[in-house]
C-alpha atoms as a PDB file:
ATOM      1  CA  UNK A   1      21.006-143.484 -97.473  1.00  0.00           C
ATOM      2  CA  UNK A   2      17.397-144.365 -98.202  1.00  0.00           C
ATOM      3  CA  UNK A   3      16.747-147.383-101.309  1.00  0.00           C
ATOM      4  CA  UNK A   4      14.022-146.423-103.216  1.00  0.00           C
ATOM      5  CA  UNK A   5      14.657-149.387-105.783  1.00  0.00           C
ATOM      6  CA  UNK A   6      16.226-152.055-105.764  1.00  0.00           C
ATOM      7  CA  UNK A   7      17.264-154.229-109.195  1.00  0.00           C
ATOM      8  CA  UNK A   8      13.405-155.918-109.742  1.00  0.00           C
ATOM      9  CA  UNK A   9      11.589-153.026-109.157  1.00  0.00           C
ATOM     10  CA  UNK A  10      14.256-151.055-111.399  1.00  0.00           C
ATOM     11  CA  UNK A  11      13.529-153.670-113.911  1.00  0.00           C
ATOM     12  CA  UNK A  12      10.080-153.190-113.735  1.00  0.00           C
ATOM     13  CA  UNK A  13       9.781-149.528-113.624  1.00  0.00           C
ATOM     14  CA  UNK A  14      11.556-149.850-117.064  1.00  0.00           C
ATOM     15  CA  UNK A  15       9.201-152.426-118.890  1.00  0.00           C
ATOM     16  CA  UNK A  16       6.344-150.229-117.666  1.00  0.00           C
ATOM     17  CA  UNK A  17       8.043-146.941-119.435  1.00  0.00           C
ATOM     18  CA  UNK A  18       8.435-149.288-122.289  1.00  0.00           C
ATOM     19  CA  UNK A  19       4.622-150.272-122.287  1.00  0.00           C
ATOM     20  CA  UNK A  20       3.957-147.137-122.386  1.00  0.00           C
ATOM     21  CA  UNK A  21       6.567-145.721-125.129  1.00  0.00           C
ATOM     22  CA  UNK A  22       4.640-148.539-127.104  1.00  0.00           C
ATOM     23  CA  UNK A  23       1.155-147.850-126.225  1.00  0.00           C
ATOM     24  CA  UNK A  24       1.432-144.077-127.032  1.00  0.00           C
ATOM     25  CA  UNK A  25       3.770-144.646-130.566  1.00  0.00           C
ATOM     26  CA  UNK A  26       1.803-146.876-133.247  1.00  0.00           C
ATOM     27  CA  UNK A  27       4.909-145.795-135.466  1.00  0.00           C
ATOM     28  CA  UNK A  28       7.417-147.748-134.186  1.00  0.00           C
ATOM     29  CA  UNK A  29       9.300-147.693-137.602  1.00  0.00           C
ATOM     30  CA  UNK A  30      10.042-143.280-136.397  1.00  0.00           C
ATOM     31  CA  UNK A  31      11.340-144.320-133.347  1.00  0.00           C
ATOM     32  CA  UNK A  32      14.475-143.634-131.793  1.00  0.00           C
ATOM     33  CA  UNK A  33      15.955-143.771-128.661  1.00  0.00           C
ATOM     34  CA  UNK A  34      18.464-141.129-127.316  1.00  0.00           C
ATOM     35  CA  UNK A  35      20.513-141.685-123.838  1.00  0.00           C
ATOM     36  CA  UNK A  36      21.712-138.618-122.079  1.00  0.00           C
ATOM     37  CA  UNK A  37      25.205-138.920-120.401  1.00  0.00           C
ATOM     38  CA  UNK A  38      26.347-140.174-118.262  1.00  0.00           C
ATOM     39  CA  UNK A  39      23.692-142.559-116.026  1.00  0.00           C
ATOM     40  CA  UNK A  40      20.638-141.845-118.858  1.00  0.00           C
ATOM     41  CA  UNK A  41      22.623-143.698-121.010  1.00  0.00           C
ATOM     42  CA  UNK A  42      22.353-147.331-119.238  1.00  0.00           C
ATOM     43  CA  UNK A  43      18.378-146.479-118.725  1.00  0.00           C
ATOM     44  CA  UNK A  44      18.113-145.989-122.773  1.00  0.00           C
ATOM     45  CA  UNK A  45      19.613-149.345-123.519  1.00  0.00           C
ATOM     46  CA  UNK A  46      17.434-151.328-121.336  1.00  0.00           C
ATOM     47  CA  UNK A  47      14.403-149.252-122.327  1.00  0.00           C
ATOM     48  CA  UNK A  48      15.336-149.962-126.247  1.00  0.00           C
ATOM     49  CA  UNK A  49      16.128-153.396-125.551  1.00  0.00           C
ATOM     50  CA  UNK A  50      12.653-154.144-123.994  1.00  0.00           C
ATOM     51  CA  UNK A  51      10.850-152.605-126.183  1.00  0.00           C
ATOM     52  CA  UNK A  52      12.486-154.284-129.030  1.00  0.00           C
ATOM     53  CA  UNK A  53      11.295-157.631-126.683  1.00  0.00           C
ATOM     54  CA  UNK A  54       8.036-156.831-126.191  1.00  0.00           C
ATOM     55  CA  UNK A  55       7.229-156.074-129.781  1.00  0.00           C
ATOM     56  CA  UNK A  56      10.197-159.134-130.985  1.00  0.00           C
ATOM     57  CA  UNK A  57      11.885-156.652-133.667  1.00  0.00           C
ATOM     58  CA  UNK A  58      14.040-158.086-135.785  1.00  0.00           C
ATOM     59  CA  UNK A  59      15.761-154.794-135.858  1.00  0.00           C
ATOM     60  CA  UNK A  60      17.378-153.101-133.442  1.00  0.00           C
ATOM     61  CA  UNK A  61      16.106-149.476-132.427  1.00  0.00           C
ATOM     62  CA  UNK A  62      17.945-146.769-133.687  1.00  0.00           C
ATOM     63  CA  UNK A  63      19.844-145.733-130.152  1.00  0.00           C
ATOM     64  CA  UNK A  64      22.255-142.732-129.536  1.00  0.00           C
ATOM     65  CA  UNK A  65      23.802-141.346-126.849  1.00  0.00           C
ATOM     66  CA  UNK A  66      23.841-137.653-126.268  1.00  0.00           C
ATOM     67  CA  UNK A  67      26.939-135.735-124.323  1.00  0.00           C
ATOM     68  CA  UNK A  68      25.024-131.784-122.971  1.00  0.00           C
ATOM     69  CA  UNK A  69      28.623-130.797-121.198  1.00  0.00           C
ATOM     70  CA  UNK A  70      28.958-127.957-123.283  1.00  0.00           C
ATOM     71  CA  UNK A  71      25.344-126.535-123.555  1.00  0.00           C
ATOM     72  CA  UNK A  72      25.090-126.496-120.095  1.00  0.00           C
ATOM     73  CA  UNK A  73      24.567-123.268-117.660  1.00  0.00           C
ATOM     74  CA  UNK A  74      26.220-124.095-114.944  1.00  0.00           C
ATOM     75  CA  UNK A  75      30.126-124.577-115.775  1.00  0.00           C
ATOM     76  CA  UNK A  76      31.011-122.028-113.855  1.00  0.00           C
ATOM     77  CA  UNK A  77      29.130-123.153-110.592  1.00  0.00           C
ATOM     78  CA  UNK A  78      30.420-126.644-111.134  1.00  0.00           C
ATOM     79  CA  UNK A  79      34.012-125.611-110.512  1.00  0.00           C
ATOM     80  CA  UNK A  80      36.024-127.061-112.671  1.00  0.00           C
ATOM     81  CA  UNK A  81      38.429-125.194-115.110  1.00  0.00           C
ATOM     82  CA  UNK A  82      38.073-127.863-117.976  1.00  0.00           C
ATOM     83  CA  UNK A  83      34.865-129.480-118.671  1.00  0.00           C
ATOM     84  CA  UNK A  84      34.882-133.700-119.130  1.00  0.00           C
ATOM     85  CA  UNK A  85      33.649-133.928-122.283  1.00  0.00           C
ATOM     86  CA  UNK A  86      31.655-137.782-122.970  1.00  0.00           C
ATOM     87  CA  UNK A  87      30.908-139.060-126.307  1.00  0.00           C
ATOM     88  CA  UNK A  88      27.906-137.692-128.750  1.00  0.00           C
ATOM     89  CA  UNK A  89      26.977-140.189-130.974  1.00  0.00           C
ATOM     90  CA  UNK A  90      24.214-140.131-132.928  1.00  0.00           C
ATOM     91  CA  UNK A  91      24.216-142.702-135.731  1.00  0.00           C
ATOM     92  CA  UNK A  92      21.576-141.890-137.438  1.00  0.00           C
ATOM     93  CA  UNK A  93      19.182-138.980-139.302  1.00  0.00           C
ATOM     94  CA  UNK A  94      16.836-137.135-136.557  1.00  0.00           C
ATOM     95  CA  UNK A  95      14.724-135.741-139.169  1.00  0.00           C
ATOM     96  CA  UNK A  96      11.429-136.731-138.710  1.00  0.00           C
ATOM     97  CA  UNK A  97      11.771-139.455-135.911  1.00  0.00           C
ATOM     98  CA  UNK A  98       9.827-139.759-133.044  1.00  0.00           C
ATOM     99  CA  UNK A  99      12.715-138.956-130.284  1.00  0.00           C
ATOM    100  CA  UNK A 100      12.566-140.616-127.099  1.00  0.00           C
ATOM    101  CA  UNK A 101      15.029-138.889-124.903  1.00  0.00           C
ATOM    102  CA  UNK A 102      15.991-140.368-121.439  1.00  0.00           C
ATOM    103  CA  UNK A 103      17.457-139.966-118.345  1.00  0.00           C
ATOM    104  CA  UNK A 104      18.178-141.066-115.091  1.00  0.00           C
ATOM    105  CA  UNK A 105      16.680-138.568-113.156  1.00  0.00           C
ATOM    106  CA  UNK A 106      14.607-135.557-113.526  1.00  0.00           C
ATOM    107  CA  UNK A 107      15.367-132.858-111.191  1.00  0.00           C
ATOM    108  CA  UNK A 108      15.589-129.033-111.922  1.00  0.00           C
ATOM    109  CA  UNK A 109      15.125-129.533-115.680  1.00  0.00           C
ATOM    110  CA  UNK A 110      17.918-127.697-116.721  1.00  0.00           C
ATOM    111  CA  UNK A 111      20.087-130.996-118.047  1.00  0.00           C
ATOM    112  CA  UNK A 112      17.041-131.938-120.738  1.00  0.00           C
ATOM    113  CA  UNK A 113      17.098-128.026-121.495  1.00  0.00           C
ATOM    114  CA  UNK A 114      20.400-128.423-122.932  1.00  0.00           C
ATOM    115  CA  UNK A 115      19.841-131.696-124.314  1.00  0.00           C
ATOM    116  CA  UNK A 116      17.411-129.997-126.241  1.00  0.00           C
ATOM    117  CA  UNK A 117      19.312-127.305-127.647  1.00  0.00           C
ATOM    118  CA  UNK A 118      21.892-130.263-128.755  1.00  0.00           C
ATOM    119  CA  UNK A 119      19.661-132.027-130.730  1.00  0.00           C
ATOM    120  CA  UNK A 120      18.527-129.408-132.193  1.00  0.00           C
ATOM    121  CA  UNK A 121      22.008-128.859-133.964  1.00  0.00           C
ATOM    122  CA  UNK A 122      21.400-132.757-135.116  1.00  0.00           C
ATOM    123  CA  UNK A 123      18.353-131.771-137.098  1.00  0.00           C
ATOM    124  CA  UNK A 124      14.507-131.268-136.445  1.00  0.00           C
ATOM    125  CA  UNK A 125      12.595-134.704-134.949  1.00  0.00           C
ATOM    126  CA  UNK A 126       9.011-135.346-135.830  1.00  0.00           C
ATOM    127  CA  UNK A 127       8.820-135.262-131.711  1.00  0.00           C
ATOM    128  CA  UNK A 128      10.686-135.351-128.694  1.00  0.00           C
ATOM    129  CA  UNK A 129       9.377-137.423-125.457  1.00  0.00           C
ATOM    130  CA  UNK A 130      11.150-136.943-122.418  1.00  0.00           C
ATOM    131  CA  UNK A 131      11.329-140.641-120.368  1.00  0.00           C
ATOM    132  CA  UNK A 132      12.898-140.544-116.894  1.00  0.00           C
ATOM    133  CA  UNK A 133      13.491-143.174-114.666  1.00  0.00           C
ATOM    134  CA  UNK A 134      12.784-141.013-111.317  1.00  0.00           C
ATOM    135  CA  UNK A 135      11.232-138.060-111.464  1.00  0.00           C
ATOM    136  CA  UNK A 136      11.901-136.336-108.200  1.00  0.00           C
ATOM    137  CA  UNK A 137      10.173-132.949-108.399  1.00  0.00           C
ATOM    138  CA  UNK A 138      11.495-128.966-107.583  1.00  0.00           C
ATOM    139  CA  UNK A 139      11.554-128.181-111.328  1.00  0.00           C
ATOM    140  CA  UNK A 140      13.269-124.774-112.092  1.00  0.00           C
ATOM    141  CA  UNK A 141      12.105-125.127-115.867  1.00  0.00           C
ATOM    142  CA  UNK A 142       9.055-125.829-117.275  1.00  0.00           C
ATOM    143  CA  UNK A 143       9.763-129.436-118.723  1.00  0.00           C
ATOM    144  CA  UNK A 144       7.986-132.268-117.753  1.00  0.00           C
ATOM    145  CA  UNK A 145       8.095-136.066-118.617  1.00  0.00           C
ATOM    146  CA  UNK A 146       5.977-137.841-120.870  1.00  0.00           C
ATOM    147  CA  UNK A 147       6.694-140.820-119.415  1.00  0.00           C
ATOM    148  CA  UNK A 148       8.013-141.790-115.286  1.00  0.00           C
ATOM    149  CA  UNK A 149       9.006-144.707-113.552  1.00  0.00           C
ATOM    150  CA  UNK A 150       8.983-143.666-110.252  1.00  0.00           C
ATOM    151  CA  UNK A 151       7.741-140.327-108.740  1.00  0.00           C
ATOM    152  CA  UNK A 152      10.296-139.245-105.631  1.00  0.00           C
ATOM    153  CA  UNK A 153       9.576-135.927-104.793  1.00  0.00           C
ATOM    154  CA  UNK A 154      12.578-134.597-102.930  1.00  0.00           C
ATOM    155  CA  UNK A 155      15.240-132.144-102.539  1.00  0.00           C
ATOM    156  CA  UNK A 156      17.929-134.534-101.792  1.00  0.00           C
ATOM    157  CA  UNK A 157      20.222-135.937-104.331  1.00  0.00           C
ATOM    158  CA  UNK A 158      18.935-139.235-105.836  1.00  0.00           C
ATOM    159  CA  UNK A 159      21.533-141.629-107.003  1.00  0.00           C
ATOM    160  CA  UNK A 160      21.258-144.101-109.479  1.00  0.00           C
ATOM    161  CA  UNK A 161      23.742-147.485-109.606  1.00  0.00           C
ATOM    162  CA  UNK A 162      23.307-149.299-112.568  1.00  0.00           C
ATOM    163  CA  UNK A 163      25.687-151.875-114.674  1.00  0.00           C
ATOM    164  CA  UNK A 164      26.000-151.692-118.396  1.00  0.00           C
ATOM    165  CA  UNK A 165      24.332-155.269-118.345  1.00  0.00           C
ATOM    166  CA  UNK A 166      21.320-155.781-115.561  1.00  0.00           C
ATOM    167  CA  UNK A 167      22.424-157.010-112.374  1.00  0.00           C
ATOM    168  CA  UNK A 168      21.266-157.699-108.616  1.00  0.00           C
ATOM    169  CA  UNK A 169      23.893-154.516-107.687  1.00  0.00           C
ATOM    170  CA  UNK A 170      21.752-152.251-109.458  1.00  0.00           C
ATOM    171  CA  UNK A 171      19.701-150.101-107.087  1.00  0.00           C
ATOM    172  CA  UNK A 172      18.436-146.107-106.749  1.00  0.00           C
ATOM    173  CA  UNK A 173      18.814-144.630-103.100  1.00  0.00           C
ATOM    174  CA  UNK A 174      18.376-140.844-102.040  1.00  0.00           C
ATOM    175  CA  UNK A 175      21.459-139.537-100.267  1.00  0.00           C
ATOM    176  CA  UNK A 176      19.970-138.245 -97.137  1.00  0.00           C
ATOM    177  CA  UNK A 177      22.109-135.235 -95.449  1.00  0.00           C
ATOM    178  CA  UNK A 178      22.499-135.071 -91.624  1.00  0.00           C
END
């Protein structure tokens, strides 16, 4: 097991994904910030929550959390009989909002494929930005990010440990085979 961040570089990998989101969206009023399930979910909040401290919002960011179980290609090669379905929810109108959808890790591209084709049953955004914490290369679909933390090229399967709340536990390693 390799770390390739630990909980202050994860912390600042997000604030500079949020300097970014912010740089790139002078309509922060469209903005809204969607977590894919399961680990892409603990990303989004501390992305929304910093950049609702950076630019001191009053309001929160509209923030939902997206579930792509059942769009996905692969059931069958995962193996199991019944799907574990997570929560969708999605508290608010899509139309016309400047989606920022996140994740933990980019990898083949196949999991922000189907988050895609959920959203679209949710109604048609203004935009959709793709933020990942780690992007770590061998795409099998052409989908990139608009915005990275970290760049980790490698076949290997990165993990990510994070806490609902920030904490010195939190860390990203790549499980290295023997």
């Amino acid at each position: 097991m390799e770390e390739i961040l630990n909980s202050k570089q994860i912390n600042n990998e997000i604030e500079k994904l949020a300097n970014e989101i912010l740089e790139k969206n002078d309509d922060i009023e469209n903005l809204a910030i969607i977590g894919i399930q399961t680990k892409g979910v603990n990303v989004a909040k501390r992305l929304s929550k910093k950049i609702e401290s950076i630019k001191n919002l009053k309001k929160e960011i509209p923030f939902g959390i997206l579930d792509i179980t059942l769009y996905r290609d692969d059931l069958q090669e995962a193996g199991a009989d019944i799907p574990t379905i997570k929560d969708t929810n999605i508290p608010f109108d899509v139309s016309n909002k400047n989606i920022i959808l996140v994740d933990d890790v980019l990898y083949t591209g196949r999991t922000i494929r189907s988050a895609l084709d959920v959203l679209k049953d949710f109604g048609r955004p203004k935009c959709i930005k793709l933020a990942v914490l780690v992007d770590r290369g061998y795409r099998e679909l052409p989908i990139q990010p608009d915005y990275v933390g970290l760049i980790h090229h490698t076949k290997n399967r990165i993990c990510v440990s994070l806490d609902d709340e920030i904490s010195d536990t939190d860390r990203v390693y790549v499980e290295t085979t023997r």
